[in-house]
Protein backbone atom coordinates (compact mmCIF):
# COMPACT_ATOMS: atom_id res chain seq x y z
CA UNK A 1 0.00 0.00 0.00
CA UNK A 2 0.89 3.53 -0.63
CA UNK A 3 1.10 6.81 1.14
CA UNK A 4 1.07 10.43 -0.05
CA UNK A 5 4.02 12.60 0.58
CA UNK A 6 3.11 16.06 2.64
CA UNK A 7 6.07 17.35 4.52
CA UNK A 8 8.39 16.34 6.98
CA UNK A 9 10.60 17.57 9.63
CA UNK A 10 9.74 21.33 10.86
CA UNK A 11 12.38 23.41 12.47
CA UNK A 12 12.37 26.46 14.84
CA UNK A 13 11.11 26.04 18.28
CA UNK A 14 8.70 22.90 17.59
CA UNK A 15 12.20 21.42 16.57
CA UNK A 16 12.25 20.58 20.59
CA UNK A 17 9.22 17.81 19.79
CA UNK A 18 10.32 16.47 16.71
CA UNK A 19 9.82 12.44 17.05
CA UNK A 20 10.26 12.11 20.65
CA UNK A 21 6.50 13.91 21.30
CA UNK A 22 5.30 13.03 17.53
CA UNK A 23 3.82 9.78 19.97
CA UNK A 24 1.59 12.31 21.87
CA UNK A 25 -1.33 12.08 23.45
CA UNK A 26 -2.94 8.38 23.63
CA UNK A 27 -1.86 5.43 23.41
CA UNK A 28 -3.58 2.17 22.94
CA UNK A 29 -0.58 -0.04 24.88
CA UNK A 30 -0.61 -3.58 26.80
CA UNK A 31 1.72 -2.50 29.56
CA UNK A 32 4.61 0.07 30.45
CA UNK A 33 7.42 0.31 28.17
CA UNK A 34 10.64 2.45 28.41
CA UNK A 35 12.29 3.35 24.87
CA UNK A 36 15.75 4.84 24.92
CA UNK A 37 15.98 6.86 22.20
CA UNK A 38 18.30 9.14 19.79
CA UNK A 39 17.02 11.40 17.58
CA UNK A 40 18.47 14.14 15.15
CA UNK A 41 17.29 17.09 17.17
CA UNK A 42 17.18 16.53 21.03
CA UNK A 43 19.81 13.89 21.00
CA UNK A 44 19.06 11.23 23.59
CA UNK A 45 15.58 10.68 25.23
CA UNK A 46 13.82 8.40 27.39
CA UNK A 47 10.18 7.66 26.63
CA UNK A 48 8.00 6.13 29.23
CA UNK A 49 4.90 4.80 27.85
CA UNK A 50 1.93 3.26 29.97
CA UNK A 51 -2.25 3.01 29.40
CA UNK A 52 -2.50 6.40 31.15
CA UNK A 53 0.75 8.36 30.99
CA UNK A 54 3.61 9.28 28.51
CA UNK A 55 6.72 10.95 29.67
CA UNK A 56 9.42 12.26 27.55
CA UNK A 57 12.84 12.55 29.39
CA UNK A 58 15.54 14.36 27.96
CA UNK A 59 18.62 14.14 30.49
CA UNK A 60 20.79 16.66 28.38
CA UNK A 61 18.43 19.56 28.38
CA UNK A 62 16.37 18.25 31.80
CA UNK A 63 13.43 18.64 30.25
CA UNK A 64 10.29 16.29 30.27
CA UNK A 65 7.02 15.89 28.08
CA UNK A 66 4.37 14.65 30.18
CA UNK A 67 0.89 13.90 28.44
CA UNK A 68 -1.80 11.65 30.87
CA UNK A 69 -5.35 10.44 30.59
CA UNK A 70 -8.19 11.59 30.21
CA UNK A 71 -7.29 15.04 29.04
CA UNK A 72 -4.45 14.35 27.36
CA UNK A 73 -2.74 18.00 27.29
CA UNK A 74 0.79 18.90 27.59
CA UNK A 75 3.14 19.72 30.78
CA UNK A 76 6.31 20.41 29.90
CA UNK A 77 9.10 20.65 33.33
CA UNK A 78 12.55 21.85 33.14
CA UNK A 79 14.63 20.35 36.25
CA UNK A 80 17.55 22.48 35.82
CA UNK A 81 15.48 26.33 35.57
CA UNK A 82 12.58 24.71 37.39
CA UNK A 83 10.44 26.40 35.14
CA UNK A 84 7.46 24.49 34.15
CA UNK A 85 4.44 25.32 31.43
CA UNK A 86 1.09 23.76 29.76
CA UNK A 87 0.18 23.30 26.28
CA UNK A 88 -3.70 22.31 25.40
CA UNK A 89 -3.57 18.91 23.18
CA UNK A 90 -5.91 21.46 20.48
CA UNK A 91 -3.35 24.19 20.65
CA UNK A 92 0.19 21.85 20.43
CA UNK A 93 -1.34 20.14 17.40
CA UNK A 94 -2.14 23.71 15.75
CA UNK A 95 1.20 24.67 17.05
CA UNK A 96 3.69 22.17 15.79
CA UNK A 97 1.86 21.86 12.54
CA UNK A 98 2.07 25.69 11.33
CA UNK A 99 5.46 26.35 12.70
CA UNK A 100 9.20 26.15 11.35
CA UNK A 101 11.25 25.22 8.64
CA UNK A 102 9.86 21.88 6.79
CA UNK A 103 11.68 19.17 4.50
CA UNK A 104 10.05 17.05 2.86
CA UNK A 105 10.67 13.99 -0.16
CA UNK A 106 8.06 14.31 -3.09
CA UNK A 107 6.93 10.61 -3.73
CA UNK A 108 5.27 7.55 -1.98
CA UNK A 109 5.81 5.59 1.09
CA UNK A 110 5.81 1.74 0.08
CA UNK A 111 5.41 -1.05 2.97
CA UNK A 112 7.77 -3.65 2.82
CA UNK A 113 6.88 -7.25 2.88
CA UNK A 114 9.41 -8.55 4.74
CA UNK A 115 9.20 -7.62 8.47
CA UNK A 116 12.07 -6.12 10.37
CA UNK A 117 13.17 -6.62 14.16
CA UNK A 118 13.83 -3.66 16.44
CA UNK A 119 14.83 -4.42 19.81
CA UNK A 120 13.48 -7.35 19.89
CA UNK A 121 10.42 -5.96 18.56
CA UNK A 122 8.90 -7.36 14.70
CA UNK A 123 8.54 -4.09 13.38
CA UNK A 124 6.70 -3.08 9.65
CA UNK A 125 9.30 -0.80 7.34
CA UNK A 126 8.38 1.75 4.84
CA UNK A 127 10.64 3.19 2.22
CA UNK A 128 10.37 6.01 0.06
CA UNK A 129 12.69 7.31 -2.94
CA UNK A 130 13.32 10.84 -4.08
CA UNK A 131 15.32 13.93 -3.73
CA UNK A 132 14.89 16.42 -0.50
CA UNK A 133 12.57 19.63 -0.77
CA UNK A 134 13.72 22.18 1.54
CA UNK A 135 11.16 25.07 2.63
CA UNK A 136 12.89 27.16 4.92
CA UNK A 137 11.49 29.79 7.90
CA UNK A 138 12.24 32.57 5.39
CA UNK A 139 9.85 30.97 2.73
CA UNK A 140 12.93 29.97 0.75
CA UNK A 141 13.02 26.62 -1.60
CA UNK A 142 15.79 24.57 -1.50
CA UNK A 143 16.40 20.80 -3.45
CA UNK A 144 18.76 18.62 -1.36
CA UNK A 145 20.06 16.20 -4.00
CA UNK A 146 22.26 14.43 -1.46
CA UNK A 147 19.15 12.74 -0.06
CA UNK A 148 17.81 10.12 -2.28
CA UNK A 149 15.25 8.49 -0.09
CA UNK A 150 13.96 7.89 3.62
CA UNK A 151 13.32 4.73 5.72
CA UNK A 152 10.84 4.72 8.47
CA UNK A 153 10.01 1.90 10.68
CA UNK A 154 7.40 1.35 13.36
CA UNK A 155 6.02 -0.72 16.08
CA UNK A 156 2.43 -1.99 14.93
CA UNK A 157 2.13 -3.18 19.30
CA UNK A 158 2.13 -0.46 20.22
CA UNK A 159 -1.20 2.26 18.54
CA UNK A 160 -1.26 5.90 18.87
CA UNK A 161 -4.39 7.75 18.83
CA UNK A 162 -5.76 8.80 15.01
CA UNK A 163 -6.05 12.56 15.34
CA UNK A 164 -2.62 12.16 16.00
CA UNK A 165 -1.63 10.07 13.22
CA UNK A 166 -3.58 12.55 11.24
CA UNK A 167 -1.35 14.92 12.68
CA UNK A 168 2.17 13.18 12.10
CA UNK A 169 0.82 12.45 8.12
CA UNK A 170 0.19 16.62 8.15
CA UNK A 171 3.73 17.79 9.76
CA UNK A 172 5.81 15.55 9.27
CA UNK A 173 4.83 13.80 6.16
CA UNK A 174 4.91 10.08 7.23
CA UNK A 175 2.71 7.62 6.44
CA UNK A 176 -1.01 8.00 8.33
CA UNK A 177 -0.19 5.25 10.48
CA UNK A 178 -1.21 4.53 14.08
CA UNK A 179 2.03 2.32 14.94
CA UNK A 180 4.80 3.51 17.17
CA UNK A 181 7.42 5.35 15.42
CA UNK A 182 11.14 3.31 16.13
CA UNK A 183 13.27 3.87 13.48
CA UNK A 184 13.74 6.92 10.96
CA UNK A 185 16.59 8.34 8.55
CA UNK A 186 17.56 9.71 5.05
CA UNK A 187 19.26 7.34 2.67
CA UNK A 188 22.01 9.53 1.20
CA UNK A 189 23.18 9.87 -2.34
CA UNK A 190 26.83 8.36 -1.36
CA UNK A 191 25.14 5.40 0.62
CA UNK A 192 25.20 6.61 3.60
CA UNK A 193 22.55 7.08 5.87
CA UNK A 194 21.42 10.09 8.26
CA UNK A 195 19.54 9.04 11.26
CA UNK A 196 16.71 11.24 12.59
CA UNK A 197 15.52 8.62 15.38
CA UNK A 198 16.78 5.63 16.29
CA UNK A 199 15.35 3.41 19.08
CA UNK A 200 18.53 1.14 20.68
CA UNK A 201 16.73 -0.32 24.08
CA UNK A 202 13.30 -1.18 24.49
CA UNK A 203 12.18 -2.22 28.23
CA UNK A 204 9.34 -3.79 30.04
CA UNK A 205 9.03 -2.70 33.74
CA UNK A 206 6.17 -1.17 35.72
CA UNK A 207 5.86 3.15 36.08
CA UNK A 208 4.35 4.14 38.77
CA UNK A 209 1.56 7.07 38.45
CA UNK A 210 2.95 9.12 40.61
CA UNK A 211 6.26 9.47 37.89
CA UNK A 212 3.50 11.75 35.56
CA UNK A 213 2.58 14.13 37.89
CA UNK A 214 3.72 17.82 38.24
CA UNK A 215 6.86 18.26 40.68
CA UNK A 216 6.35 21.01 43.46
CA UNK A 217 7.62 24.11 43.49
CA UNK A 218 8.18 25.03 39.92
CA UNK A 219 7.33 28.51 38.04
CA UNK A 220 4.92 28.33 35.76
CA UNK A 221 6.81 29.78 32.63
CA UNK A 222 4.57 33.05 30.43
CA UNK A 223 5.54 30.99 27.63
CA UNK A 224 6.35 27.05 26.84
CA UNK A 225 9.16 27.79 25.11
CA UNK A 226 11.14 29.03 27.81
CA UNK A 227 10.88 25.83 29.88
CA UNK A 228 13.28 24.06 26.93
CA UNK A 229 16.12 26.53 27.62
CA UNK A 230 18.69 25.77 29.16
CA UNK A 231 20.13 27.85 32.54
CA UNK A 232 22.81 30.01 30.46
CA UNK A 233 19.95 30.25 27.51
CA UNK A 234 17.36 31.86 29.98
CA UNK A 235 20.07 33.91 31.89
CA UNK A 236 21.63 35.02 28.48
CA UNK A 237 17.81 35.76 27.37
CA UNK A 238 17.04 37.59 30.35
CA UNK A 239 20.05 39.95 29.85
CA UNK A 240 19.23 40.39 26.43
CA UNK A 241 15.92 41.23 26.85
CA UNK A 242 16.67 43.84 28.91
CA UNK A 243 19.12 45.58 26.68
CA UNK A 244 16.13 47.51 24.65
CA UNK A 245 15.84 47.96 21.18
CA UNK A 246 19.78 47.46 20.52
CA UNK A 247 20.32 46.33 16.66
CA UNK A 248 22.21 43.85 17.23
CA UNK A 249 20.22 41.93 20.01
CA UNK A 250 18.36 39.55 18.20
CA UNK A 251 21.14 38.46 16.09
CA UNK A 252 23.14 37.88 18.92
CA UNK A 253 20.80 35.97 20.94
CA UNK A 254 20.38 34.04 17.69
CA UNK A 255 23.83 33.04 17.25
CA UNK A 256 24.37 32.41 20.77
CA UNK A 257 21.29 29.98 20.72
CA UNK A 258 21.87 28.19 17.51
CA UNK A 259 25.44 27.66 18.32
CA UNK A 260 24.39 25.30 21.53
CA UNK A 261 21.49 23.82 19.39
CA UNK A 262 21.97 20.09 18.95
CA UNK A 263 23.17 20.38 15.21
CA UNK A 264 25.25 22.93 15.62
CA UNK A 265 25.41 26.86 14.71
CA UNK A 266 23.89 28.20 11.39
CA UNK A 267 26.25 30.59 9.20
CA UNK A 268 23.38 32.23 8.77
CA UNK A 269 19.12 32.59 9.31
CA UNK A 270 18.49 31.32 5.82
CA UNK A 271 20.53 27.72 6.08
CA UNK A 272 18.51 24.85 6.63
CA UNK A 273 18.93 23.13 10.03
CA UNK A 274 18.88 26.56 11.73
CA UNK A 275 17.01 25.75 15.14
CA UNK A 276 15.82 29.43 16.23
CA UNK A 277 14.83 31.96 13.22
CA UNK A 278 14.89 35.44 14.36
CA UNK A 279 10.98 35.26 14.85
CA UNK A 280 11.79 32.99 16.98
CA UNK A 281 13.81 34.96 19.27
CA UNK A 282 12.16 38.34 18.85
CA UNK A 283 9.34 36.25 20.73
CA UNK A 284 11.58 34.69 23.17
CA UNK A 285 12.71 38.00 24.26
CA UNK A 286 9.79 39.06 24.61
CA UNK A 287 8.24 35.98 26.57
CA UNK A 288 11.41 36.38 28.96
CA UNK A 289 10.37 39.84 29.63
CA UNK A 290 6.52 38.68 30.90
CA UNK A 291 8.30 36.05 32.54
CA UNK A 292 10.19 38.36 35.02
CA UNK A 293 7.64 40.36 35.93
């Protein structure tokens, strides 16, 4: 069977959810699983997965993703600023779906016959050839001939919930599937391959509830995305913000930003990969203001 091709892979500041929350809100699960996880954006990542939680770990940035039943919105903590923030599950799929720089391969996803193991796991892959379409933040079009196709394998045990596979066909232009995404990466012209998730250890062991609730005595952030910087970001920020209308503040911040991102600096606001456009920060800064006051 085959799947059209919308786009895939959005930048900016919904760069922080890429894969690791693409598994948000419900789940339709026979147990608790813990998935340690890489992807191309936050690096490593813990997911714990029951019936009536999800939580997202990331130990490099301390932040955590926590999504429970019956709602099913968004808390997002940050244990190093212990600054903490809610997202509505409406409002994070409008969010992460009209934000950022996309990329994107023009063609069909194909299922595979032959099923593939993951962990353990017999997992169903999906393979699509073509060249990479680049829409950057800007508007800009790009063709990135050094990707010739994508692989993406999932996990049909465990189901995610259909507006969300909706949402996952929309942003990130996978296949409208409701199995568990494990495995995902470019095929490159030279034979190579560049991961954007990879799943190495998949667990069994039982979470207890009490690991998805709120922690005390956090701030509740004036904006989301300040709970996903990090202590220098937010103190760097903070100073910033407070420096006026100087020309060269948003640039700076910017650079500063981009150059502790997890793929490294940007030359320059128009290269693709860039993790904050200058949007981006111009609402940080301002965010960072309401949050001081």
């Amino acid at each position: 069977m085959d799947f059209p091709v919308k786009r895939a892979f959005r930048g900016g500041l919904t760069s922080v959810v890429i894969f690791g929350t693409t598994m948000l809100p419900a789940l339709s699960i026979d147990g608790d699983y813990v998935l340690t996880q890489r992807s191309k954006k936050m690096g490593d990542q813990y997911s714990y997965l029951t019936p009536a939680g999800i939580r997202l770990t990331n130990p490099r940035s301390g932040t955590s993703i926590v999504s429970k039943a019956p709602r099913w919105d968004i808390e997002l903590f940050n244990d190093k600023t212990h600054l903490m923030g809610q997202i509505t599950h409406e409002k994070y799929k409008h969010q992460i779906a009209a934000t950022g720089t996309h990329e994107f391969i023009s063609g069909q996803w194909e299922r595979q016959r032959t099923p593939v193991t993951v962990c353990g796991l017999k997992c169903t892959e999906y393979r699509i050839k073509g060249a990479m379409q680049i829409v950057l933040a800007n508007g800009a079009r790009d063709t990135n001939t050094g990707v010739v196709g994508g692989v993406y394998i999932v996990y049909d045990g465990i189901k995610l919930d259909p507006g969300l596979t909706e949402l996952m066909t929309v942003a990130y232009g996978l296949p409208n599937l409701s199995s568990l995404p494990l495995i995902m990466y470019w095929e490159m012209s030279d034979g190579s391959h560049s991961s954007r998730l990879e799943t190495y250890r998949v667990d069994r062991t039982k979470i207890p509830l009490a690991f998805f609730d709120k922690p005390n005595g956090y701030k509740m952030a004036s904006s989301s995305e300040l709970v996903f910087l990090s202590p220098d970001q937010l103190e760097m920020m903070e100073m910033m913000a407070h420096q006026g209308e100087a020309p060269n503040t948003v640039v700076n911040a910017q650079k500063a930003l981009n150059k502790n991102s997890v793929e490294g600096a940007a030359a320059s606001p128009g290269q693709a990969g860039i993790m904050y456009n200058q949007k981006d920060i111009k609402a940080i800064l301002e965010k960072v203001k309401q949050n001081g006051k």
